[in-house]
C-alpha atoms as a PDB file:
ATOM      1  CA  UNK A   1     145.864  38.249  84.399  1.00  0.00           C
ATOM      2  CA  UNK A   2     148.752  37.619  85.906  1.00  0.00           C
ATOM      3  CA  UNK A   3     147.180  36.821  89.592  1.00  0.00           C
ATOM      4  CA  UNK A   4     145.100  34.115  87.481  1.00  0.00           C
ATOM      5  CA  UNK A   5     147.659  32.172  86.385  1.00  0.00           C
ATOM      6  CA  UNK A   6     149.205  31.811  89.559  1.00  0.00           C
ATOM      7  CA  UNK A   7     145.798  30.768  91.156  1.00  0.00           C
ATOM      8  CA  UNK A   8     145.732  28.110  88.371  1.00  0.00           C
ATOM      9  CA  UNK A   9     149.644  26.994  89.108  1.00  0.00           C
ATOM     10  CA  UNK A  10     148.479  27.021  92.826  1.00  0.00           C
ATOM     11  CA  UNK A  11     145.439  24.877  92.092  1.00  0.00           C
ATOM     12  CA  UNK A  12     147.116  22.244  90.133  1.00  0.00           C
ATOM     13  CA  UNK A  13     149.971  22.173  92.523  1.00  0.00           C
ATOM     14  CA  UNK A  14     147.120  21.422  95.393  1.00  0.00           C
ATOM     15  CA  UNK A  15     145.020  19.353  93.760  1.00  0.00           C
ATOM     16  CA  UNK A  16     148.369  16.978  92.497  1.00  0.00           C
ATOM     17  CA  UNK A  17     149.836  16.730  96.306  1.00  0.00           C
ATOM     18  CA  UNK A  18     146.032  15.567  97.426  1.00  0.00           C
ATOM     19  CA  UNK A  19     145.395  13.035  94.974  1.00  0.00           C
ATOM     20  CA  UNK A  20     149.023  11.666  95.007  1.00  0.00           C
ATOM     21  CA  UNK A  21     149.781  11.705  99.010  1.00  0.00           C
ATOM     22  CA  UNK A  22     148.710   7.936  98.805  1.00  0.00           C
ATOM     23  CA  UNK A  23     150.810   6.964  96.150  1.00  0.00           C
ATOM     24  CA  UNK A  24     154.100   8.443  97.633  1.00  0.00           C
ATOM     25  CA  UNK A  25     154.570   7.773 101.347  1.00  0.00           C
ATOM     26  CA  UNK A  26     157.093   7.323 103.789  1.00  0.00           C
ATOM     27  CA  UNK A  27     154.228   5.211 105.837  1.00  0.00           C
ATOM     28  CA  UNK A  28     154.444   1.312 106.516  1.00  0.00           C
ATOM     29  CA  UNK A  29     154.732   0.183 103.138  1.00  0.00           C
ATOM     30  CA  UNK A  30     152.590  -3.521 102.658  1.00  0.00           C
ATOM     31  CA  UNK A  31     154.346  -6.436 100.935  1.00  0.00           C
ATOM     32  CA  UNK A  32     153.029  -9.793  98.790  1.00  0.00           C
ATOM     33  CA  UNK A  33     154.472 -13.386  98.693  1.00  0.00           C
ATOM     34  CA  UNK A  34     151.691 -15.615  97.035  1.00  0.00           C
ATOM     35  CA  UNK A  35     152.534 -19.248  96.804  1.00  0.00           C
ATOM     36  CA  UNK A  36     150.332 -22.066  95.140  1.00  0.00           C
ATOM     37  CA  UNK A  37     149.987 -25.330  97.195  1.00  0.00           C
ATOM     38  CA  UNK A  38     154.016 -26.607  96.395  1.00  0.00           C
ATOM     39  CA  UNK A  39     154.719 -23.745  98.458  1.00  0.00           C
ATOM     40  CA  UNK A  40     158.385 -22.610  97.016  1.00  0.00           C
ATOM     41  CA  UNK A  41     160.892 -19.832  98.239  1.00  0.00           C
ATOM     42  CA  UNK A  42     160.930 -16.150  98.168  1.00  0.00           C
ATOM     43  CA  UNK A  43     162.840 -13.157  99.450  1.00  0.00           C
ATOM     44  CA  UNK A  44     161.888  -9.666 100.354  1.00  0.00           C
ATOM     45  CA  UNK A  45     163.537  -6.678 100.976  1.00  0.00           C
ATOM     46  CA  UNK A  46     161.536  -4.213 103.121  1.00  0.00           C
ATOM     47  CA  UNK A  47     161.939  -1.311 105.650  1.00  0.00           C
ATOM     48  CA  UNK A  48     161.822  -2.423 109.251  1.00  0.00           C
ATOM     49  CA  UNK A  49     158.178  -1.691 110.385  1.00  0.00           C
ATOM     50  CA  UNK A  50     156.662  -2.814 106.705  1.00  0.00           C
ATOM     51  CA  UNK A  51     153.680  -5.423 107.072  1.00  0.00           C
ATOM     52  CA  UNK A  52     154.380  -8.727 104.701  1.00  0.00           C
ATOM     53  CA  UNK A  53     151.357 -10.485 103.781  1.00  0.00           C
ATOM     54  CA  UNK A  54     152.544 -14.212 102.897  1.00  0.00           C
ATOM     55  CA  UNK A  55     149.739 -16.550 100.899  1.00  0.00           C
ATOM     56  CA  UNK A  56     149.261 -20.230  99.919  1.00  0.00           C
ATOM     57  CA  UNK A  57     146.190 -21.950  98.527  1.00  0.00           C
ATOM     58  CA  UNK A  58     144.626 -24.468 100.779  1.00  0.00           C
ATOM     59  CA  UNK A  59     142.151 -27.014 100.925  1.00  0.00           C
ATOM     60  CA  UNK A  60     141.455 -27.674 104.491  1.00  0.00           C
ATOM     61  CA  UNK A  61     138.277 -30.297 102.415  1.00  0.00           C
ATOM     62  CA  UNK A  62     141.321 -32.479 101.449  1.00  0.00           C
ATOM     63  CA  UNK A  63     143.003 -33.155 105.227  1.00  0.00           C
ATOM     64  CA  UNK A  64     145.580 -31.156 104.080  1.00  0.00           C
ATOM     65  CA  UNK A  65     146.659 -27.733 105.903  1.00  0.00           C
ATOM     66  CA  UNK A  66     149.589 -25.156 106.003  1.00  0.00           C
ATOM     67  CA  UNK A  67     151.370 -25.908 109.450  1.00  0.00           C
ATOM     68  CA  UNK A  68     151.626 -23.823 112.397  1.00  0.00           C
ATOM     69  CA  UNK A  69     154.665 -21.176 110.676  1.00  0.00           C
ATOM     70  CA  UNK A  70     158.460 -21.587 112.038  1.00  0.00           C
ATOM     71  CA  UNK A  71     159.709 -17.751 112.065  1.00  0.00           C
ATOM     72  CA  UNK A  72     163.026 -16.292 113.091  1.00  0.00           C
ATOM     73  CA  UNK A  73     163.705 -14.825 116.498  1.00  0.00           C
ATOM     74  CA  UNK A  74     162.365 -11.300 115.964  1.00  0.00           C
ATOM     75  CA  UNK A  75     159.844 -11.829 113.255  1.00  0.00           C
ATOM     76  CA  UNK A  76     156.454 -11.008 114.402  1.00  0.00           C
ATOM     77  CA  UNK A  77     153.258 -12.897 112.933  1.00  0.00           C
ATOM     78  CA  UNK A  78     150.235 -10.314 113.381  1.00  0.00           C
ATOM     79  CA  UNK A  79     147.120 -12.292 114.187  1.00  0.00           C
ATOM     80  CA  UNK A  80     146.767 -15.758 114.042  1.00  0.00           C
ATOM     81  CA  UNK A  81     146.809 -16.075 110.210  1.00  0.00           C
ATOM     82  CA  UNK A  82     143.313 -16.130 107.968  1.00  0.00           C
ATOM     83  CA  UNK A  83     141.363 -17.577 105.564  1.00  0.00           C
ATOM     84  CA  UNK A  84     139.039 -16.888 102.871  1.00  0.00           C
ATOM     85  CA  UNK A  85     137.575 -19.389 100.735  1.00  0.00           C
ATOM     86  CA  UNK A  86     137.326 -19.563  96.937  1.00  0.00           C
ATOM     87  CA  UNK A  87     133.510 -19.895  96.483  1.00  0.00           C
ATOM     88  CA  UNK A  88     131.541 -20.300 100.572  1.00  0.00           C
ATOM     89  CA  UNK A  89     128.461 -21.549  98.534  1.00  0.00           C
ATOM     90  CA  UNK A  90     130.962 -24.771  97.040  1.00  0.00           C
ATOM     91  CA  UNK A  91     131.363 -27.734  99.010  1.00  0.00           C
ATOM     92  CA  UNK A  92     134.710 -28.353  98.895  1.00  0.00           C
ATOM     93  CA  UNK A  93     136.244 -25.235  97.530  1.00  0.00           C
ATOM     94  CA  UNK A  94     139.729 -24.729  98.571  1.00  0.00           C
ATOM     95  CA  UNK A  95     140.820 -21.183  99.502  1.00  0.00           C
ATOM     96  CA  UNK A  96     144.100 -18.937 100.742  1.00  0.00           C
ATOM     97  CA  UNK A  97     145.400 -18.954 103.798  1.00  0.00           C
ATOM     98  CA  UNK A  98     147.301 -15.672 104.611  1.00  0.00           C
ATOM     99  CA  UNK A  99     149.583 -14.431 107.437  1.00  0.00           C
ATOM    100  CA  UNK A 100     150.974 -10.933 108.269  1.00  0.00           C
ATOM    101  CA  UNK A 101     154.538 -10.368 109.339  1.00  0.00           C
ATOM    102  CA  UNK A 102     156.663  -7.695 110.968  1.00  0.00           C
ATOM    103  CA  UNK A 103     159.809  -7.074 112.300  1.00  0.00           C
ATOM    104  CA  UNK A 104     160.854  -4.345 114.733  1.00  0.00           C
ATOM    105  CA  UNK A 105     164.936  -4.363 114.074  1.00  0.00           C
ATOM    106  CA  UNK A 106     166.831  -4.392 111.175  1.00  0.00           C
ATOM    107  CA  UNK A 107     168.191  -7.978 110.153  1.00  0.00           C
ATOM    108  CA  UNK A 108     167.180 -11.071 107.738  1.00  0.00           C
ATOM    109  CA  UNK A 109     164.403 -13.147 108.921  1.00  0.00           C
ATOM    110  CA  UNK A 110     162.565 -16.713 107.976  1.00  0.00           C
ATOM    111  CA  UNK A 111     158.999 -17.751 107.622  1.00  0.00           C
ATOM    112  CA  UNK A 112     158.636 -21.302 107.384  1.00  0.00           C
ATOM    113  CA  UNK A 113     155.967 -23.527 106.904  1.00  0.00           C
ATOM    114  CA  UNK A 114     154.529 -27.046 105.059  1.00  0.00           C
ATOM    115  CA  UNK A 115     151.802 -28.333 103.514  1.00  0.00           C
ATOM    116  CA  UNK A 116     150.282 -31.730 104.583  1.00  0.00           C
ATOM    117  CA  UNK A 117     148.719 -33.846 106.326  1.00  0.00           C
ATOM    118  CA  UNK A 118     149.239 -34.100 109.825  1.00  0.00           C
ATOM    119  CA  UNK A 119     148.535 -38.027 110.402  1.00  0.00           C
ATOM    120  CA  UNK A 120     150.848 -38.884 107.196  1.00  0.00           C
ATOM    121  CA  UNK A 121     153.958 -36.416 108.756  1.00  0.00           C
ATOM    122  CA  UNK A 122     155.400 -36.318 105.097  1.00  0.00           C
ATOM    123  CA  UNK A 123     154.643 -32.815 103.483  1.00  0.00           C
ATOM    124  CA  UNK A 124     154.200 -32.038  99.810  1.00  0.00           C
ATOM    125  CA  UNK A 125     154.364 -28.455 100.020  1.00  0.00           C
ATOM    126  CA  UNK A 126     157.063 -25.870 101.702  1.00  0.00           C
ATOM    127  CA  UNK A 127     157.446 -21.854 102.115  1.00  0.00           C
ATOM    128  CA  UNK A 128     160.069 -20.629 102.822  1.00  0.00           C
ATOM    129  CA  UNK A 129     160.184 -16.841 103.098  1.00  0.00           C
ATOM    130  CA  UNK A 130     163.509 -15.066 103.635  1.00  0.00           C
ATOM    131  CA  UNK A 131     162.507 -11.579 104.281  1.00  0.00           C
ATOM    132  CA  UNK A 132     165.496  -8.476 105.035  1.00  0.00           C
ATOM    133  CA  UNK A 133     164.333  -5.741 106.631  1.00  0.00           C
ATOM    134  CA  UNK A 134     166.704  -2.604 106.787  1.00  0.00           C
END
């Protein structure tokens, strides 16, 4: 009886560290900064390594566009920043552009960028991302 209930302790004890190793990890840990198309400011606190995953909505149908990012010295965009649309099959849909960031040192970092159109130079939309990484 009493080797049962130790097989049953055992078994829970297994089955809880398999089904919760994704949910408590030392790993690269992804963060969100989701901004609408005014843009606004956010900061992040994150361990050096983490991936930051920065959004804005778009509408490239418009002539307006998010412009080419201004980071800090150190801050790493991954890629060359995406975009998925709202609805493909809608003419004119906007979407979300998104961009991945990294840094490989400690130390507090920027992400910059605006929204507008490029033949008016005025912008009616900013990010600004402050992001410390430790």
């Amino acid at each position: 009886m009493k080797r049962i209930i130790i097989l049953s302790l055992a078994s829970i004890v297994l089955f809880g560290c398999v089904f919760s190793a994704g949910c408590i990890t030392d790993d690269n840990s992804q963060h969100l900064a989701e901004f609408g198309y005014t843009g606004g400011e956010q900061s992040i606190s994150a361990k050096v390594g983490d991936v930051i995953t920065i959004s804005a909505n778009t509408n490239p149908s418009t002539g307006y566009s998010w412009t080419e990012p201004e980071v800090s010295e150190g801050l790493k965009i991954l890629g060359i920043g995406s975009y998925a649309e709202y609805n493909p099959e809608l003419i004119g849909a906007g979407g979300i552009r998104y961009w991945d960031v990294t840094a490989e040192e400690a130390g507090t970092y920027t992400f910059t960028a605006e929204y507008m159109r490029p033949w008016e130079g005025e912008a009616i939309g900013k990010i600004e991302v402050t992001i410390t990484f430790r």
